[in-house]
N, C-alpha and C. Protein backbone atom coordinates (compact mmCIF):
# COMPACT_ATOMS: atom_id res chain seq x y z
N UNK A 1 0.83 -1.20 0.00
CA UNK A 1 0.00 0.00 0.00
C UNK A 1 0.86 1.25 0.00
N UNK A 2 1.94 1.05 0.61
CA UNK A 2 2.84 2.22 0.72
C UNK A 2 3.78 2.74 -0.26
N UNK A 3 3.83 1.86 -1.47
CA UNK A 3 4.22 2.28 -2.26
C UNK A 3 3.51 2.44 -3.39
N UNK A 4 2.17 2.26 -3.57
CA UNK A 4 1.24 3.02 -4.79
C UNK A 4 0.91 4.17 -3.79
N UNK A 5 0.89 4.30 -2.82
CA UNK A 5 0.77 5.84 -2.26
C UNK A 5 2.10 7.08 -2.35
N UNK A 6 3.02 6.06 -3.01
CA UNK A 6 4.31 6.44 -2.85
C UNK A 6 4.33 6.77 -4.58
N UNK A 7 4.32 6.29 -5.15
CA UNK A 7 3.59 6.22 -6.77
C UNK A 7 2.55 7.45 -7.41
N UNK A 8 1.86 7.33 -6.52
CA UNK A 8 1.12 8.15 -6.28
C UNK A 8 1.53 9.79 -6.24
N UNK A 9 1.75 9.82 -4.98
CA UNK A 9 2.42 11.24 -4.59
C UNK A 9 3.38 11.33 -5.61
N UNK A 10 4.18 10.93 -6.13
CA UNK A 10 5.13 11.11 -7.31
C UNK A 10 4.41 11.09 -8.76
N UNK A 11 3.59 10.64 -9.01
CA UNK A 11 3.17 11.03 -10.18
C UNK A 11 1.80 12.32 -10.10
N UNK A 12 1.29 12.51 -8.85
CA UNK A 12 0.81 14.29 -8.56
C UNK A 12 1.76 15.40 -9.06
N UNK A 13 3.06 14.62 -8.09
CA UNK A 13 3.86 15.96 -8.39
C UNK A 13 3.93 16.28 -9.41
N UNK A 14 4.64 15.03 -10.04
CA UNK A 14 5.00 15.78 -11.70
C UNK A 14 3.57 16.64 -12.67
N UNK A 15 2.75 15.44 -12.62
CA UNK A 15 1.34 16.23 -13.26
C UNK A 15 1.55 17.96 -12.43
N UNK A 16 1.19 18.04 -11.77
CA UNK A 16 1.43 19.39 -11.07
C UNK A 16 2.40 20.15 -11.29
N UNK A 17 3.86 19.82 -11.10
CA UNK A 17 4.93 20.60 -11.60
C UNK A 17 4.26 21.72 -13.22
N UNK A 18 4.08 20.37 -13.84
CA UNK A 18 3.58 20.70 -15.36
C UNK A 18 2.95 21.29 -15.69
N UNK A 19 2.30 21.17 -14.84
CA UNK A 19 0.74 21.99 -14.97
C UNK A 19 1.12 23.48 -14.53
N UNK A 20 1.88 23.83 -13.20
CA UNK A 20 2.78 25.32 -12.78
C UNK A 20 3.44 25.51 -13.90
N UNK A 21 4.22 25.26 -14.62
CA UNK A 21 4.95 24.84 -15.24
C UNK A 21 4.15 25.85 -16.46
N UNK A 22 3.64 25.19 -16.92
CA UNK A 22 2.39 25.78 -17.87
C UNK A 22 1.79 26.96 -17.80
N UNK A 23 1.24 27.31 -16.37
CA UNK A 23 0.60 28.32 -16.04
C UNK A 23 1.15 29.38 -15.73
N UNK A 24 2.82 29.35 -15.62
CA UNK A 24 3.77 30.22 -15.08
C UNK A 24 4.22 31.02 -16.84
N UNK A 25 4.19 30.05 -17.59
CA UNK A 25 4.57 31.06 -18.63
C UNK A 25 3.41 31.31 -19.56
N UNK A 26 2.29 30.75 -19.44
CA UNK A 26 0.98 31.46 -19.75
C UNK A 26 0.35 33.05 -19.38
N UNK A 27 0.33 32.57 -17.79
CA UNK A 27 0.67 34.15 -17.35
C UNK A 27 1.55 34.82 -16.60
N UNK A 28 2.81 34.33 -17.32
CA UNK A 28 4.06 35.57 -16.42
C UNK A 28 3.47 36.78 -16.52
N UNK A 29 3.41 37.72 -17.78
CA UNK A 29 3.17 38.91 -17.49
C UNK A 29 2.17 39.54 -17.14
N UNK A 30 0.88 38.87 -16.63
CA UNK A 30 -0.10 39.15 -15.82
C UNK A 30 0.41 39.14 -14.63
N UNK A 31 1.30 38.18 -14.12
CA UNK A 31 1.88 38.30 -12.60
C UNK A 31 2.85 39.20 -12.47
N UNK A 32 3.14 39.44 -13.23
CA UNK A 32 4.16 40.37 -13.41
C UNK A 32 4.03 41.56 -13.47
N UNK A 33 2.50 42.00 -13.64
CA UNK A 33 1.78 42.85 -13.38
C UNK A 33 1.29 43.04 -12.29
N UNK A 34 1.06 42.44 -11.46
CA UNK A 34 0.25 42.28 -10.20
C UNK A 34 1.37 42.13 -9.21
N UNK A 35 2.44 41.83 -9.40
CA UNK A 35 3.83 41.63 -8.54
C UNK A 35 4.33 43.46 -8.56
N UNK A 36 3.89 44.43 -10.06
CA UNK A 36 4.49 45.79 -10.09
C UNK A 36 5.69 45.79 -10.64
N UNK A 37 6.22 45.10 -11.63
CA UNK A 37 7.50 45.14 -12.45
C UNK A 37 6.96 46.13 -13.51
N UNK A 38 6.00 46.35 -13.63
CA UNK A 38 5.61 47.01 -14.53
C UNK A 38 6.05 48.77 -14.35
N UNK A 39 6.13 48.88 -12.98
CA UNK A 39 6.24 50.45 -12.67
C UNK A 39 7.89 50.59 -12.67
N UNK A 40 8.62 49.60 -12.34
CA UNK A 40 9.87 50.22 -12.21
C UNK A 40 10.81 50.10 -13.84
N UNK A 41 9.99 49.83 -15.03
CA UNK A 41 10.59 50.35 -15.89
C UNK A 41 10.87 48.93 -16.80
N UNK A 42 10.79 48.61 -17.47
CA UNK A 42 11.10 48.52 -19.07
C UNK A 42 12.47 46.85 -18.51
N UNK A 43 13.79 47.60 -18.04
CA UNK A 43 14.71 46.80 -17.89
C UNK A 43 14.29 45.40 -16.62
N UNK A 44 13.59 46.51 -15.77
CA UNK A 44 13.27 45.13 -14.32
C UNK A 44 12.34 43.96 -14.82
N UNK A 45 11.46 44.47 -15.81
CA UNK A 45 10.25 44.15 -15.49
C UNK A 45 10.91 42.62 -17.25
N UNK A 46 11.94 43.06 -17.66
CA UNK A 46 12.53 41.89 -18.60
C UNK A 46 13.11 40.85 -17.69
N UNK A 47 13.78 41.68 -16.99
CA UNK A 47 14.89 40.88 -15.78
C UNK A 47 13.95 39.64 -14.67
N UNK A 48 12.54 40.44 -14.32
CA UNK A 48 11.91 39.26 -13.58
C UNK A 48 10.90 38.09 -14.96
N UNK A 49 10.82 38.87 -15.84
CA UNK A 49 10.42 37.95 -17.07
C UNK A 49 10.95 36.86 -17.12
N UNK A 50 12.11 36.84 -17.53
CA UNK A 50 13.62 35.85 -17.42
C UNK A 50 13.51 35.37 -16.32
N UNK A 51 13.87 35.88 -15.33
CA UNK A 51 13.85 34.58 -14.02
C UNK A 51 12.58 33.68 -13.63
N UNK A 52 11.23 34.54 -14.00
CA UNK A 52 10.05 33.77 -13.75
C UNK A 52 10.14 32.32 -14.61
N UNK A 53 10.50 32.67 -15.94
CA UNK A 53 10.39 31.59 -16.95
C UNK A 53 11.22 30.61 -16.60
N UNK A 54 12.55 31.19 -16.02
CA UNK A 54 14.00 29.71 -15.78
C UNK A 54 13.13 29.29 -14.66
N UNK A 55 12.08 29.75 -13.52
CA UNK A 55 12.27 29.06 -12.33
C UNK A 55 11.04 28.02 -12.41
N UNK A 56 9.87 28.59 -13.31
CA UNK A 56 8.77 27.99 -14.24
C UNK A 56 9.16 26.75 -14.30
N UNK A 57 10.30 26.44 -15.12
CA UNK A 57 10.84 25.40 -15.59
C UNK A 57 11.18 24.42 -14.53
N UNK A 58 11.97 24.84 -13.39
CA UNK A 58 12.13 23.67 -12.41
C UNK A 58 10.73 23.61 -11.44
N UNK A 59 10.12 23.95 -11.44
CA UNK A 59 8.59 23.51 -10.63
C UNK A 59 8.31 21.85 -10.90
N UNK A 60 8.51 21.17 -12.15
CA UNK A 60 8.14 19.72 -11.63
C UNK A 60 9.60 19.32 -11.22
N UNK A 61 10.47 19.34 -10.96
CA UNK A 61 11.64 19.06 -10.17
C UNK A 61 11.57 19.42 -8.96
N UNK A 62 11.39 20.37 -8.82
CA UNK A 62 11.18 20.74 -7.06
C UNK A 62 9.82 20.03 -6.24
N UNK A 63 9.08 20.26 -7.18
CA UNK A 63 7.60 19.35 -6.44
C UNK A 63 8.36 18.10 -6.59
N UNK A 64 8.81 16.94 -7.47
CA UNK A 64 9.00 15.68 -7.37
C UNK A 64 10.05 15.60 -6.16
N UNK A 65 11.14 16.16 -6.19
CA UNK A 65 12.04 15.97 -4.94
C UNK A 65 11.49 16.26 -3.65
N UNK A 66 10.16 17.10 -4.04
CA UNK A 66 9.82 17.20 -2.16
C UNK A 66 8.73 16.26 -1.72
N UNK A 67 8.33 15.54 -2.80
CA UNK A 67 7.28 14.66 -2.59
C UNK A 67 8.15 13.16 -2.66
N UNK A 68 9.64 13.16 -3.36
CA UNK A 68 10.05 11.82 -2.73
C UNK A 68 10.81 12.22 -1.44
N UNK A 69 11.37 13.18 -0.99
CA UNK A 69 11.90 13.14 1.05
C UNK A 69 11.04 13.12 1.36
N UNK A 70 9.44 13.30 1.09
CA UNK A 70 8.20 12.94 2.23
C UNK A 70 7.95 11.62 1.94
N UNK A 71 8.28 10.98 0.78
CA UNK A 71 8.10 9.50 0.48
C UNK A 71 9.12 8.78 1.61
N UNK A 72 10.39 9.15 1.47
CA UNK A 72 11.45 8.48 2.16
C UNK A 72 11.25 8.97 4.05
N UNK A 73 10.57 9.58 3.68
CA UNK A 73 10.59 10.29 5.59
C UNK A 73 9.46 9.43 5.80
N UNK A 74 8.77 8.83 4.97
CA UNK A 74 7.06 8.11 5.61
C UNK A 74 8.31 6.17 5.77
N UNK A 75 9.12 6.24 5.18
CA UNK A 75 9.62 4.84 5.16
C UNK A 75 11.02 5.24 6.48
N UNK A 76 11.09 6.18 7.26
CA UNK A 76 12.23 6.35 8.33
C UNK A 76 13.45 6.65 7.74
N UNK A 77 13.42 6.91 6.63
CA UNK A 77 14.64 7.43 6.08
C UNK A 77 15.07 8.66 5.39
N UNK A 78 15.71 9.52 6.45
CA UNK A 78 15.80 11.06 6.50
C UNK A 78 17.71 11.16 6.42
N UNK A 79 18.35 10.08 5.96
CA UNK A 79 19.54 10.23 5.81
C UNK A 79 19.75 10.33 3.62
N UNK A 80 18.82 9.65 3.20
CA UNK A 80 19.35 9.56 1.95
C UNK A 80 18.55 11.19 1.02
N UNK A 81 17.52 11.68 1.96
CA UNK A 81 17.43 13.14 1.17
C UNK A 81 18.55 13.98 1.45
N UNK A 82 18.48 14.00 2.75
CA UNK A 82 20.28 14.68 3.39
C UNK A 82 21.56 14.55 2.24
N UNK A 83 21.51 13.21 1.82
CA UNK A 83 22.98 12.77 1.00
C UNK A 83 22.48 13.61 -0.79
N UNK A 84 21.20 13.62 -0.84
CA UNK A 84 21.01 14.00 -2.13
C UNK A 84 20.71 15.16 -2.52
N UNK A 85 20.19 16.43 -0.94
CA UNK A 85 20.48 17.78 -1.38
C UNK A 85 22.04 18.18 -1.22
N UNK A 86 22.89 16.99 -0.28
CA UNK A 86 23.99 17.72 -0.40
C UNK A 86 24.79 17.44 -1.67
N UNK A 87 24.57 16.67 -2.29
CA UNK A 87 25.02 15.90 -3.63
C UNK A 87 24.70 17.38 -4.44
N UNK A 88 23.11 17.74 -4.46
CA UNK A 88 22.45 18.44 -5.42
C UNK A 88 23.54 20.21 -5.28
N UNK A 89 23.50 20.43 -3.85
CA UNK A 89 24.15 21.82 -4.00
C UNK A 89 25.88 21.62 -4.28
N UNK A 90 26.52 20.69 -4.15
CA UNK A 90 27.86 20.43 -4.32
C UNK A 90 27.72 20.57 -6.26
N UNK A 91 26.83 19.97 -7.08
CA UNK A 91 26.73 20.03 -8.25
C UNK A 91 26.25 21.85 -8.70
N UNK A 92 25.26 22.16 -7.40
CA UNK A 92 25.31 23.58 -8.37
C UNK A 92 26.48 24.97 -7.69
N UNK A 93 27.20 24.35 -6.74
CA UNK A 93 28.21 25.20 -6.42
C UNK A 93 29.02 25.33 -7.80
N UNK A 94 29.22 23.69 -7.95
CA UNK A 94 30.35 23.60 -9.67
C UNK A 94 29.89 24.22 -10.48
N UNK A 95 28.56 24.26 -10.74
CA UNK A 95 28.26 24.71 -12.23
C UNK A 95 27.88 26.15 -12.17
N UNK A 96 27.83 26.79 -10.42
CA UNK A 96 27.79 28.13 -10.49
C UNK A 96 28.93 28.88 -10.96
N UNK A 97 30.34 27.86 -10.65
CA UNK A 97 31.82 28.31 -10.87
C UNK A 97 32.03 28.21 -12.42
N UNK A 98 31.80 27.17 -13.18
CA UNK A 98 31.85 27.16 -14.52
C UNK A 98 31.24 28.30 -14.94
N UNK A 99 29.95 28.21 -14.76
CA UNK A 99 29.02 29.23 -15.65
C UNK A 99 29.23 30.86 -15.39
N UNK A 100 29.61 30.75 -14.17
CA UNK A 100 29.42 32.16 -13.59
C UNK A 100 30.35 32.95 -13.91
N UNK A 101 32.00 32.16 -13.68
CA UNK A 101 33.26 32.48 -13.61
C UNK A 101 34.08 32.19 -14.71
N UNK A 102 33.98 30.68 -15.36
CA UNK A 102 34.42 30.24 -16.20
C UNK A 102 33.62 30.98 -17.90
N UNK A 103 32.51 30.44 -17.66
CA UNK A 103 31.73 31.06 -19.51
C UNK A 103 31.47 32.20 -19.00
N UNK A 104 31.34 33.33 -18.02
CA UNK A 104 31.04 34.73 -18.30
C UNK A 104 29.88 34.59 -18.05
N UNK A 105 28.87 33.76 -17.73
CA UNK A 105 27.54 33.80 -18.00
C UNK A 105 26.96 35.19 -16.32
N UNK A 106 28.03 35.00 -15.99
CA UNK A 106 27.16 35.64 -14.65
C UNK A 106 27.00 37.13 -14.54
């Protein structure tokens, strides 16, 4: 039972991610309106455009990873999300250094 509930909650997320996912770049610039990027000018209101859309994009990643540490926390195991956000930020420390420092991107 605990793992079609486990099945479960993991295939919500993603449907869901997708679905944010969807609705985030449907209406960025309605929120983006209602957030007030609109008043401070022309350059901000591109600048939160751009970040709304990159962060759009990881919404079914972030919902699936938080719906499997509540999967693994319902089975007593709160050591292997531990090992896999620290895995996860050790990978984007690197690729903050490549991208940021190395290609110029930053």
């Amino acid at each position: 039972r605990a793992v079609a509930v486990g099945g479960q909650a993991l295939s919500l997320a993603i449907v869901l991610g997708f679905t944010l996912t969807a609705g985030l770049i449907a209406l960025s610039q309605p929120l983006l309106d209602v957030m007030g990027t609109g008043v401070t000018g022309p350059d901000a209101n591109a600048y939160a455009k751009s970040f709304l859309l990159i962060r759009a994009f990881a919404a079914p990643a972030v919902l699936s990873i938080s719906a499997a540490t509540g999967i693994l926390r319902g089975y007593l195991d709160t050591k292997t999300p531990l090992y896999v956000l620290a895995a996860a930020n050790l990978v984007n420390f690197g690729l903050d250094v490549i991208l940021i420092l190395g290609a110029d991107l930053g």
